[in-house]
C-alpha atoms as a PDB file:
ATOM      1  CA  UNK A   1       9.669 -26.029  13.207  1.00  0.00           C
ATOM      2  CA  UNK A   2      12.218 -25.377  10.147  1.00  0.00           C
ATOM      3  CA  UNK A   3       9.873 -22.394   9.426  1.00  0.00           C
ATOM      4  CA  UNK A   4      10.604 -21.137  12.950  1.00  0.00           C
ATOM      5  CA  UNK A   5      13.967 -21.989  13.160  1.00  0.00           C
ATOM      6  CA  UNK A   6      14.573 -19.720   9.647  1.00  0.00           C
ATOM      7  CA  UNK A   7      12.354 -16.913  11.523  1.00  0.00           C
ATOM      8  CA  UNK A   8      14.813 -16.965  14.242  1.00  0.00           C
ATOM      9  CA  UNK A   9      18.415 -16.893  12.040  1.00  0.00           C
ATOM     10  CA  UNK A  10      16.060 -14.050   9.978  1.00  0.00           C
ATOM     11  CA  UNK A  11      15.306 -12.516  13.301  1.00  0.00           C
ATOM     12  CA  UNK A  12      19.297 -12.891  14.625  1.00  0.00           C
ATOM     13  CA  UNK A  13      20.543 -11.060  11.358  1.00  0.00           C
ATOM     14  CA  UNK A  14      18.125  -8.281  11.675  1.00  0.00           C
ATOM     15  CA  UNK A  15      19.294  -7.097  14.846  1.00  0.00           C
ATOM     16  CA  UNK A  16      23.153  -7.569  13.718  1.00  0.00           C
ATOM     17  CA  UNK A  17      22.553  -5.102  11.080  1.00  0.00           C
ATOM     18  CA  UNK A  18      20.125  -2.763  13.547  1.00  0.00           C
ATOM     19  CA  UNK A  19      22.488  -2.878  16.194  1.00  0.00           C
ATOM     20  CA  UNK A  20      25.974  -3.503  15.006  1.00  0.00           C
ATOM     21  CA  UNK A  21      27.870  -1.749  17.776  1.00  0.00           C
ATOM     22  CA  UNK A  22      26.351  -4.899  19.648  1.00  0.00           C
ATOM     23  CA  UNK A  23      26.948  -7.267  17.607  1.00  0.00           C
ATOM     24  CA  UNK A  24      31.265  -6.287  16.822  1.00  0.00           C
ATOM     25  CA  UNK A  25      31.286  -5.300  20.904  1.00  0.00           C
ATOM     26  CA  UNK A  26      34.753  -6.136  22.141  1.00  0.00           C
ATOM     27  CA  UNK A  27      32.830  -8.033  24.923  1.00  0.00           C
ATOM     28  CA  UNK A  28      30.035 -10.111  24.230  1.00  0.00           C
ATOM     29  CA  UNK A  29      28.730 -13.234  26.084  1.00  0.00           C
ATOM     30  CA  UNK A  30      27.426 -15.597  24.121  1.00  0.00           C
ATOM     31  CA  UNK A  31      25.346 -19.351  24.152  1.00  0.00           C
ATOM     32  CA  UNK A  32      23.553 -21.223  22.051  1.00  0.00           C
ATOM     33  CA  UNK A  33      21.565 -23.922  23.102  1.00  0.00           C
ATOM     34  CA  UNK A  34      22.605 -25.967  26.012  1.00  0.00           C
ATOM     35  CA  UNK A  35      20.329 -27.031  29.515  1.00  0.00           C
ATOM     36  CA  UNK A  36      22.613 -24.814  31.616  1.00  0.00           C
ATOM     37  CA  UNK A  37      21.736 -21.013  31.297  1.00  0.00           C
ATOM     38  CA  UNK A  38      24.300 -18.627  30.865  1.00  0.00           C
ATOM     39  CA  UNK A  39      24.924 -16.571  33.571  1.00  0.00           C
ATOM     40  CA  UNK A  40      26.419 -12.790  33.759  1.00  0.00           C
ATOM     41  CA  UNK A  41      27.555 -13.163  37.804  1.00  0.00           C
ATOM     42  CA  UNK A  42      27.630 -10.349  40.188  1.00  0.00           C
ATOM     43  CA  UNK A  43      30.391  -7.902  39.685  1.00  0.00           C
ATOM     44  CA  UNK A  44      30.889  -8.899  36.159  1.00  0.00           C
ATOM     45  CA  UNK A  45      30.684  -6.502  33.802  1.00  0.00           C
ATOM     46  CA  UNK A  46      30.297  -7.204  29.927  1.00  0.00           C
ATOM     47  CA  UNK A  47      29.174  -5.433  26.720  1.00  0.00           C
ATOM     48  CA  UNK A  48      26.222  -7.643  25.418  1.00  0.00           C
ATOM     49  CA  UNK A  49      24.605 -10.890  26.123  1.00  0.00           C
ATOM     50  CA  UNK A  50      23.320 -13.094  23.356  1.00  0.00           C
ATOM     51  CA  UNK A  51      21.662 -16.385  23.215  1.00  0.00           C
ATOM     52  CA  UNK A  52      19.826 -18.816  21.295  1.00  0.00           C
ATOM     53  CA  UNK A  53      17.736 -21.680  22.390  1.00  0.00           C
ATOM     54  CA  UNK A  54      18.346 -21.571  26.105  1.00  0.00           C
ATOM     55  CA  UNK A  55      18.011 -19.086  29.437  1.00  0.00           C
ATOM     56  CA  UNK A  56      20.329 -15.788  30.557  1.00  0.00           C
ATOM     57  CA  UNK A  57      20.742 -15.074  34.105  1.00  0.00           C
ATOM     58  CA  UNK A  58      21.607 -11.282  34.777  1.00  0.00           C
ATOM     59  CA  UNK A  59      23.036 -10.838  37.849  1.00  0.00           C
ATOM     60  CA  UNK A  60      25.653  -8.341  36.495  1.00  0.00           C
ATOM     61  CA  UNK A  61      26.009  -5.486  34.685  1.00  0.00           C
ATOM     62  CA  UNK A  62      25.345  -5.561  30.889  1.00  0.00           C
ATOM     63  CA  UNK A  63      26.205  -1.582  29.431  1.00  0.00           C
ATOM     64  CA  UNK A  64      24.621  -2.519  26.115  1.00  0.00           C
ATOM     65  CA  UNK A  65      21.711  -5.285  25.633  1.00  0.00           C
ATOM     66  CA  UNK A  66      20.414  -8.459  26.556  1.00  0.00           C
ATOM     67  CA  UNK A  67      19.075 -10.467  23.098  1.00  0.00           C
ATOM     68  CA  UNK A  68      17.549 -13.827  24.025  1.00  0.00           C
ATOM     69  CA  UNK A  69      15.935 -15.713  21.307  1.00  0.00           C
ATOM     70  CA  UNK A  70      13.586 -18.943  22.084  1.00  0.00           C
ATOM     71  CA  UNK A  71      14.462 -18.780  25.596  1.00  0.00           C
ATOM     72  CA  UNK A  72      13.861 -16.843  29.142  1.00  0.00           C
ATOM     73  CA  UNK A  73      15.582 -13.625  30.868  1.00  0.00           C
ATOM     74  CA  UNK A  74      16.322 -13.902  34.429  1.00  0.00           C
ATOM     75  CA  UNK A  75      17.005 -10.488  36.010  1.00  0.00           C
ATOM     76  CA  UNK A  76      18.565 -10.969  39.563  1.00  0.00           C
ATOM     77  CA  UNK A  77      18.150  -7.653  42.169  1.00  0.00           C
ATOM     78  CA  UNK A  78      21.817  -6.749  41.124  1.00  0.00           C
ATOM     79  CA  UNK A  79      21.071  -6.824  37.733  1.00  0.00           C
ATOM     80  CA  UNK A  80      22.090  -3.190  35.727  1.00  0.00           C
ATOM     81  CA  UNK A  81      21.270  -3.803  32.094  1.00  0.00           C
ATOM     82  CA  UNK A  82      19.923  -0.887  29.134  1.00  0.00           C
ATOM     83  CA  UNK A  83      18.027  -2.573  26.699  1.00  0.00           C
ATOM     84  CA  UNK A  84      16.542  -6.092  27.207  1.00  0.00           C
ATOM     85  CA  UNK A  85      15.004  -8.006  24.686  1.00  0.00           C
ATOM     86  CA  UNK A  86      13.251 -11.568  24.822  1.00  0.00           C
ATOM     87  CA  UNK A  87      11.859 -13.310  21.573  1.00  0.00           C
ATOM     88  CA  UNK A  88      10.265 -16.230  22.316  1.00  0.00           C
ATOM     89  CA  UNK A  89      10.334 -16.270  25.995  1.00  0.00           C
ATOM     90  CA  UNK A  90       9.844 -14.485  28.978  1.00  0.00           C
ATOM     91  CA  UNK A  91      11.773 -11.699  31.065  1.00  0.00           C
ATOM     92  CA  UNK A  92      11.209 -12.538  34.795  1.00  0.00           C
ATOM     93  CA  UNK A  93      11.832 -10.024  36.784  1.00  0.00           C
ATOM     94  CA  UNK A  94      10.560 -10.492  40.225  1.00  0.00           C
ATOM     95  CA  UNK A  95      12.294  -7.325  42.382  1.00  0.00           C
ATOM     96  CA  UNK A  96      11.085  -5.099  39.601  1.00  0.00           C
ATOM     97  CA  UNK A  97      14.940  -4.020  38.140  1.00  0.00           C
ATOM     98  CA  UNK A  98      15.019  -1.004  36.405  1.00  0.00           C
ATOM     99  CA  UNK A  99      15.985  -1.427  32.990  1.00  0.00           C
ATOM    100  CA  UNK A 100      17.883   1.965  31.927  1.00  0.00           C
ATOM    101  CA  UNK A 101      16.642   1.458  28.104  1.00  0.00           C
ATOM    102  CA  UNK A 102      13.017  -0.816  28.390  1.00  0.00           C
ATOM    103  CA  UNK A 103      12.128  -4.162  28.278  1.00  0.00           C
ATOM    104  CA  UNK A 104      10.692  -5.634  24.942  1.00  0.00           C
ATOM    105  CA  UNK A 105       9.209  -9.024  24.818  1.00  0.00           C
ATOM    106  CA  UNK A 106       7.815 -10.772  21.586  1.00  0.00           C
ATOM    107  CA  UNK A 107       6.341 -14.356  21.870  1.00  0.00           C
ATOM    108  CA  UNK A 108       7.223 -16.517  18.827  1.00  0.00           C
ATOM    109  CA  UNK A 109       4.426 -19.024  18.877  1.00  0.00           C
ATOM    110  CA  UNK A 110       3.259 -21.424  16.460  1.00  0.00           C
ATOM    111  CA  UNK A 111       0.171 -18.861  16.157  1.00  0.00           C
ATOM    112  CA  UNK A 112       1.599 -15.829  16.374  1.00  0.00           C
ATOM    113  CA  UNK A 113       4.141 -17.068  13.179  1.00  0.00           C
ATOM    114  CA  UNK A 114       0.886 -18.346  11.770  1.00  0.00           C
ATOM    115  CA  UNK A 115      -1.085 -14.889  11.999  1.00  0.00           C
ATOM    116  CA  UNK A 116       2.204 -13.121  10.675  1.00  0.00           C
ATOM    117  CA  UNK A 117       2.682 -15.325   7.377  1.00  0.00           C
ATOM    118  CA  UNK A 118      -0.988 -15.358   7.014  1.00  0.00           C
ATOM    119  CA  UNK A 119      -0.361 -11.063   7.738  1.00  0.00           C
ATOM    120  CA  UNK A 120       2.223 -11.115   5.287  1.00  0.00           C
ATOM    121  CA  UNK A 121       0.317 -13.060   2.404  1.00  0.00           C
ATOM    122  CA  UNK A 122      -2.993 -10.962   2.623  1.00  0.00           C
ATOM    123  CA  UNK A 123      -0.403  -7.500   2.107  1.00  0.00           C
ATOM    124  CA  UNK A 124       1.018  -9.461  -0.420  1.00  0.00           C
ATOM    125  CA  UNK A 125      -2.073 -10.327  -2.193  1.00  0.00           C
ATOM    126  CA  UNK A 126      -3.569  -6.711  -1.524  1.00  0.00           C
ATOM    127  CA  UNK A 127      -0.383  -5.775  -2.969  1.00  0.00           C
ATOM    128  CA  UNK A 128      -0.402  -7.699  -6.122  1.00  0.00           C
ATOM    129  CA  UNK A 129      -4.055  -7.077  -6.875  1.00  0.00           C
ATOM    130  CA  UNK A 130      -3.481  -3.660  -6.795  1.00  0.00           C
ATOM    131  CA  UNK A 131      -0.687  -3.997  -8.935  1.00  0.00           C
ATOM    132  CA  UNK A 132      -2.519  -5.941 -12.048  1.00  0.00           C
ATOM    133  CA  UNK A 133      -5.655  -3.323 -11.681  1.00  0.00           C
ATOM    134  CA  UNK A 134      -2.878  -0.299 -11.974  1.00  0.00           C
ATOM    135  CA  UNK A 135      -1.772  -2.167 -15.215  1.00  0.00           C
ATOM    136  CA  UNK A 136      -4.800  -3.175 -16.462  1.00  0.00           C
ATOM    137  CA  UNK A 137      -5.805   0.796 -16.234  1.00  0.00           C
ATOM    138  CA  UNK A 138      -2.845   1.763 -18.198  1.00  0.00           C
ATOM    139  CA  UNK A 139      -3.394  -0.636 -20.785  1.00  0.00           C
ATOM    140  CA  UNK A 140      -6.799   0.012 -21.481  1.00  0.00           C
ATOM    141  CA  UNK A 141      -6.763   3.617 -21.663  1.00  0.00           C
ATOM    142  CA  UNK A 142      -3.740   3.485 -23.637  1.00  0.00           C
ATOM    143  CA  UNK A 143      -5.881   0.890 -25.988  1.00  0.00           C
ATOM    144  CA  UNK A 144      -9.042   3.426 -26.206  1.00  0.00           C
ATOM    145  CA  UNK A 145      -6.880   6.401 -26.414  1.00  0.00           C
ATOM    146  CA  UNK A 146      -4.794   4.979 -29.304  1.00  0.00           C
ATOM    147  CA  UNK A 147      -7.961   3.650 -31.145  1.00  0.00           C
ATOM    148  CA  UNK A 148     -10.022   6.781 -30.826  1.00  0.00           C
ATOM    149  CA  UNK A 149      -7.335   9.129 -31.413  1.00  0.00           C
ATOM    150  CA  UNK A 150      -9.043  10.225 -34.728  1.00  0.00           C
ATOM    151  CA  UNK A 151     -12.187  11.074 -32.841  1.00  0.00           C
ATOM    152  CA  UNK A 152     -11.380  13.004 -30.362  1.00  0.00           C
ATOM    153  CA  UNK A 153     -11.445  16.615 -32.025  1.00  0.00           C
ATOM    154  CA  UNK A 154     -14.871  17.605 -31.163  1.00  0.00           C
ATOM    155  CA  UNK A 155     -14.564  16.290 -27.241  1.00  0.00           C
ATOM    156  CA  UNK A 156     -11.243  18.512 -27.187  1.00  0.00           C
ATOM    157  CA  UNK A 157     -12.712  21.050 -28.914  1.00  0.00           C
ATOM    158  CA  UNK A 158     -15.267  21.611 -26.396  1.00  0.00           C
ATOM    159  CA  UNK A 159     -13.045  21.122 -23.263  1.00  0.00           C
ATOM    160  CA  UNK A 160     -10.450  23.915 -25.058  1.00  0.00           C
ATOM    161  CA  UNK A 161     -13.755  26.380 -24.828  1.00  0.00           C
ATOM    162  CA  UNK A 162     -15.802  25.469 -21.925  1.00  0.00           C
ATOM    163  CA  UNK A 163     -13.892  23.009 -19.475  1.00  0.00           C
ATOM    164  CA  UNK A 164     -15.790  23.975 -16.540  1.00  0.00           C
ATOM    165  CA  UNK A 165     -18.782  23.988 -18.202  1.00  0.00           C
ATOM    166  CA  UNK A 166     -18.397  20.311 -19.121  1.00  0.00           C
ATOM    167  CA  UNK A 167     -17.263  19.548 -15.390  1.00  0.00           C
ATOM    168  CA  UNK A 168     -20.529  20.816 -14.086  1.00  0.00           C
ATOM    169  CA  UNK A 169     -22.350  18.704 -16.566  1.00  0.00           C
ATOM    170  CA  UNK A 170     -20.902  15.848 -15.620  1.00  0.00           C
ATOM    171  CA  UNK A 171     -21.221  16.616 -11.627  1.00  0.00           C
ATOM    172  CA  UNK A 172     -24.839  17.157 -12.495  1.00  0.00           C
ATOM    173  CA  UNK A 173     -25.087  13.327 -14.660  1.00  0.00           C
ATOM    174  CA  UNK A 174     -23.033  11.619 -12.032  1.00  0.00           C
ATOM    175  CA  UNK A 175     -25.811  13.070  -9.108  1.00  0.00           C
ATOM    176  CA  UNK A 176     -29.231  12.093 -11.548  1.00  0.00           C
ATOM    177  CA  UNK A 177     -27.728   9.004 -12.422  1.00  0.00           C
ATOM    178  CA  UNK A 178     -26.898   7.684  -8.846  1.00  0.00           C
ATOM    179  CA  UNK A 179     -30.118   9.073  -7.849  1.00  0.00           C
ATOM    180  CA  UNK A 180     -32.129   7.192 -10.409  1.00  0.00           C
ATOM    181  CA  UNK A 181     -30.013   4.155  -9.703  1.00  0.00           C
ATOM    182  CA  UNK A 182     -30.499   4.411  -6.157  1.00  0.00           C
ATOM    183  CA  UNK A 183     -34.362   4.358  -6.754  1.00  0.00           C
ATOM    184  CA  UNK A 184     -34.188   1.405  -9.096  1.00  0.00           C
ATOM    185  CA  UNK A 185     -32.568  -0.710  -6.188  1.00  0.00           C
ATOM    186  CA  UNK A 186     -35.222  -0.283  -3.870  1.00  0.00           C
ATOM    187  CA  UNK A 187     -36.941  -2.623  -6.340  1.00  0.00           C
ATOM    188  CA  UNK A 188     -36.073  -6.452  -7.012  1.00  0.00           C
ATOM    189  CA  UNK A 189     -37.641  -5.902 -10.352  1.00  0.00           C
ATOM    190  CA  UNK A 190     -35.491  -2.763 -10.776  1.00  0.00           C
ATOM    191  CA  UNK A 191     -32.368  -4.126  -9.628  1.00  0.00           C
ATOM    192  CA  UNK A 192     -31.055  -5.688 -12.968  1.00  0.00           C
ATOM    193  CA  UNK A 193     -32.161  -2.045 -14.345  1.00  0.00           C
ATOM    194  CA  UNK A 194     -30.147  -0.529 -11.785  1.00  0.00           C
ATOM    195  CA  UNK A 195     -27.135  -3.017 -12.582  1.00  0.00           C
ATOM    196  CA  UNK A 196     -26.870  -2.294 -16.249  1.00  0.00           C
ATOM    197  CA  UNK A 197     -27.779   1.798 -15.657  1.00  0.00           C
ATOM    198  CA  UNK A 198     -24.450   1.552 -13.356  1.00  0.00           C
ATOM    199  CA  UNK A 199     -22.394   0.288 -15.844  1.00  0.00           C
ATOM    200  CA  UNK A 200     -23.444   1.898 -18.446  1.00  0.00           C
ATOM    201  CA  UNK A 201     -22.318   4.571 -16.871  1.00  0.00           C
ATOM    202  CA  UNK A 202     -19.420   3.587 -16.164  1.00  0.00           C
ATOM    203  CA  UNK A 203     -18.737   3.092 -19.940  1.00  0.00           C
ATOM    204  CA  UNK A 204     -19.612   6.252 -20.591  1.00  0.00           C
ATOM    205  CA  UNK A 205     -17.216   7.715 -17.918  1.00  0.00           C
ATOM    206  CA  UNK A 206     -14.441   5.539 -19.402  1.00  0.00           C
ATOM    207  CA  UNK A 207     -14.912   6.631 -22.885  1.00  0.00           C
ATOM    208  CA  UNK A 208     -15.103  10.564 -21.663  1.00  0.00           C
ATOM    209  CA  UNK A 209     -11.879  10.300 -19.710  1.00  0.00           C
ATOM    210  CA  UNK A 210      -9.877   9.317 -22.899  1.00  0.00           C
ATOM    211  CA  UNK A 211     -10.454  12.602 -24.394  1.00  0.00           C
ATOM    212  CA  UNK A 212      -9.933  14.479 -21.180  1.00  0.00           C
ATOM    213  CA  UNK A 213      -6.382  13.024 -21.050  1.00  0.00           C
ATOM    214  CA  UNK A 214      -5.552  13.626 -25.053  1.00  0.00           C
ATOM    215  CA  UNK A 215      -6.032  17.132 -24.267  1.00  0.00           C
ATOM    216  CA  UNK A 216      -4.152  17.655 -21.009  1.00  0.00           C
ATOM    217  CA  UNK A 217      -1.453  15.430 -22.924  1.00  0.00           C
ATOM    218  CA  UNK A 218      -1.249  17.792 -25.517  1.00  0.00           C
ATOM    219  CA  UNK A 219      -1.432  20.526 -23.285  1.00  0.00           C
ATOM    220  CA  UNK A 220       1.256  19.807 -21.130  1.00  0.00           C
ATOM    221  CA  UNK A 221       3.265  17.595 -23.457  1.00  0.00           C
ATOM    222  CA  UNK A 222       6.514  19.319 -24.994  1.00  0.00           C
ATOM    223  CA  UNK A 223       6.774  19.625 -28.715  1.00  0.00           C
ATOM    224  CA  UNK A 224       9.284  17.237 -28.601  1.00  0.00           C
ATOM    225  CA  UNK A 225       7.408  14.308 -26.933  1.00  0.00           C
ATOM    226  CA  UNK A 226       4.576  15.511 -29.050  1.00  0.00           C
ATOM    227  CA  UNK A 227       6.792  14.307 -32.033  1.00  0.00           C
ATOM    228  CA  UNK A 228       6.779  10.414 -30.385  1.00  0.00           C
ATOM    229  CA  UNK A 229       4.768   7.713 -31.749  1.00  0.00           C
ATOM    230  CA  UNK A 230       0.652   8.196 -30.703  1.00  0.00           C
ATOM    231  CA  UNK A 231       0.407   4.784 -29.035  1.00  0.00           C
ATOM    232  CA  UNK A 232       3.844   5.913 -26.947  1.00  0.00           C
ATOM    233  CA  UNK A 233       1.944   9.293 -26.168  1.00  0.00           C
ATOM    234  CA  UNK A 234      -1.385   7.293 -24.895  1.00  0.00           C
ATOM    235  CA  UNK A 235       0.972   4.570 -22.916  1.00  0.00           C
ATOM    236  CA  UNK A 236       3.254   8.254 -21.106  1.00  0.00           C
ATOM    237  CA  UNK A 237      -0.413   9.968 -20.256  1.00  0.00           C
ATOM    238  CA  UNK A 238      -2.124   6.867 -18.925  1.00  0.00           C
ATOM    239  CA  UNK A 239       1.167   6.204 -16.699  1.00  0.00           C
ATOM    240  CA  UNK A 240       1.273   9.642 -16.040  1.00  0.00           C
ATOM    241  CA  UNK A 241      -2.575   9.993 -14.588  1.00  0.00           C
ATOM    242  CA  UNK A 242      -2.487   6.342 -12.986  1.00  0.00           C
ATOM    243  CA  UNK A 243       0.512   7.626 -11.033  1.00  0.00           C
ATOM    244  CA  UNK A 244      -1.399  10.746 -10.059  1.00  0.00           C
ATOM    245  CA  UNK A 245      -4.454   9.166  -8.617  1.00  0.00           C
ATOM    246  CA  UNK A 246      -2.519   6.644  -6.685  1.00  0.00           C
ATOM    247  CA  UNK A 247      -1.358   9.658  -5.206  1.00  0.00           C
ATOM    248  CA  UNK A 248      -3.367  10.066  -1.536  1.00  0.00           C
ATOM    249  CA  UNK A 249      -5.876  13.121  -1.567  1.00  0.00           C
ATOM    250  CA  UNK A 250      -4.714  14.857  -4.789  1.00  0.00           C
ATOM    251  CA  UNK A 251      -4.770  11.422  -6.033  1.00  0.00           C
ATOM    252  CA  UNK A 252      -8.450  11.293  -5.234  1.00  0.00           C
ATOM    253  CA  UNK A 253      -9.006  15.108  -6.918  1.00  0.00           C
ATOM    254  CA  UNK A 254      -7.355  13.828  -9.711  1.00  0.00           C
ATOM    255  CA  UNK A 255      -9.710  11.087  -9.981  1.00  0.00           C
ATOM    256  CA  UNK A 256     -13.476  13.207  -9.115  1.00  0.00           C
ATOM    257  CA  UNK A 257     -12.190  15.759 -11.700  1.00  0.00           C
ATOM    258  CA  UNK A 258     -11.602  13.134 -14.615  1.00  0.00           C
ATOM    259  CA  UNK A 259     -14.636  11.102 -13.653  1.00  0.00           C
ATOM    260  CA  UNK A 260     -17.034  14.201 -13.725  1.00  0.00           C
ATOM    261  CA  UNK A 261     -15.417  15.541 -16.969  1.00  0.00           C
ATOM    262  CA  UNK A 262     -15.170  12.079 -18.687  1.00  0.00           C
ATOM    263  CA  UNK A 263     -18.867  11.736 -17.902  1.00  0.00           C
ATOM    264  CA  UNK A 264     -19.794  15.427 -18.913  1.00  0.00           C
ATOM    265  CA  UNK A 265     -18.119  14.925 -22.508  1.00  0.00           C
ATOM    266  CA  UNK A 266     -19.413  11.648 -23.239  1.00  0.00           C
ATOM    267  CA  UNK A 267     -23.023  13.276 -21.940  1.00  0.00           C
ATOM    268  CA  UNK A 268     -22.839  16.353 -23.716  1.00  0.00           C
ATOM    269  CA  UNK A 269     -21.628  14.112 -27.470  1.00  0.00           C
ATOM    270  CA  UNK A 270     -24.718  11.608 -26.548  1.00  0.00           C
ATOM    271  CA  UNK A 271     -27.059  14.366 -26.325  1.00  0.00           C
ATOM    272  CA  UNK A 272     -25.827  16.456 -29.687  1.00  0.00           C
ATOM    273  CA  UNK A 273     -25.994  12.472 -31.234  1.00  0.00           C
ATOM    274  CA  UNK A 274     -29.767  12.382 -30.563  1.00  0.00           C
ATOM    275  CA  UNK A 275     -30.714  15.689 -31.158  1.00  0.00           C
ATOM    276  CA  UNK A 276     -29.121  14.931 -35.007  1.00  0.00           C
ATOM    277  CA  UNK A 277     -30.370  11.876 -35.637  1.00  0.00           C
ATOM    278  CA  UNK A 278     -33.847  13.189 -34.238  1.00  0.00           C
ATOM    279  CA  UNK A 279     -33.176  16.496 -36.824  1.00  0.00           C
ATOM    280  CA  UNK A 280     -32.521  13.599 -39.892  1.00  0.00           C
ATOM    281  CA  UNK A 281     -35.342  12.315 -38.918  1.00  0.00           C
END
């Protein structure tokens, strides 16, 4: 009850605000609570009718709105109102008045307050889960950026000479891998194979993308942020792509590019690492 009592002061100051020509009308008839109704009569004419926690008889003429909260809207056959609006109640209308503006009705029941916090808490929690995986992105490419920094010369070496080559590359790992993953969990037995294929993938996308974004960075960087700390670098670039991608449709271009060249650099360095340990060998 307090809960819906709060809902209704919240709902009361929301249409102050929405409608404040209403609200500061040099006319307004008002009520709250009582058993008798309050009653516009015919032939009286008034700006706005408001009230709380009991009924409004309209047999008048109301020029800008009828707001009753927790209680019902009678319109009488004489009735001219604009806008009429009922939250928690209902608008009878039996002669079928026309209302100049519309009619809105909203019930406020114990379960339609229910499905609204339980709305509210699920876009909340959506909300805040999204929020800790955005930072946890951020944080760990700024951590593998800033601890690989030193290795990256040969990954940005070969996206300063054959970028698209290494995109293609990785488009063609991403589509054997899923294949071969897809096969392997037809299988129970190749399930667990499929499981740790995935994510080592996924590792190996993860470690691809860091170079991929120290070379955009220092493409696109100006000498003078170039000049900043290299952890402060990593931390502008993560932000920088993070807020990209949550971007909707480039956001998702942003995010196929990166993936398939991440995965095409760390492909093409695994392969040259086997073919020299195989020619030490």
């Amino acid at each position: 009850m307090k809960f819906k009592c709060k809902f209704s002061i919240f709902l009361i100051l929301a249409m102050l605000i929405i409608f404040p020509c209403n609200a500061l009308a040099d006319e307004l008839s008002s009520q709250f609570g009582g058993n008798t109704p309050l009653v516009v009569p015919v032939g009286h004419t008034t700006e706005s009718v408001f009230a709380l926690s009991t009924d409004a008889h309209i047999a008048g003429s109301v020029k800008d709105m009828v707001l009753v909260i927790n209680g019902d809207i009678y319109l009488e056959p004489s009735a001219q109102t604009d806008l009429v609006i009922d939250l928690g109640g209902q608008v009878i209308n039996p002669s079928n008045v026309p209302v100049r503006t519309g009619i809105f009705r909203l019930s406020l029941t114990s379960n339609f307050i229910n499905e609204l916090f339980l709305g509210f808490i699920l876009i909340l929690g959506l909300w805040f889960v999204r929020l800790v995986l955005v930072i946890v992105v951020i944080v760990m490419l700024t951590g593998l950026g800033f601890l690989f920094r030193n290795r990256m010369q040969q990954s940005e070496g070969l996206l300063a000479t054959s970028a698209l080559r290494v995109l293609a590359i990785g488009i063609a790992a991403s589509l054997i891998a899923l294949g071969i993953i897809l096969i392997l969990s037809l299988t129970v037995i190749g399930i667990p194979f499929a499981i740790l294929m995935l994510l080592v993938a996924t590792l190996a996308t993860i470690l691809g993308i860091s170079p991929v974004l120290g070379y955009i960075g220092k493409k696109a960087f100006s000498v003078k942020l170039l000049e900043y700390p290299a952890l402060s670098q990593w931390f502008i670039v993560s932000l920088i792509f993070v807020s990209l991608v949550s971007l909707p449709l480039v956001g998702i271009i942003v995010l196929l590019s990166a993936v398939f060249t991440g995965l095409g650099v760390s492909t093409v360095n695994g392969w040259g690492y086997l073919k020299e340990r195989k020619h030490r060998a």
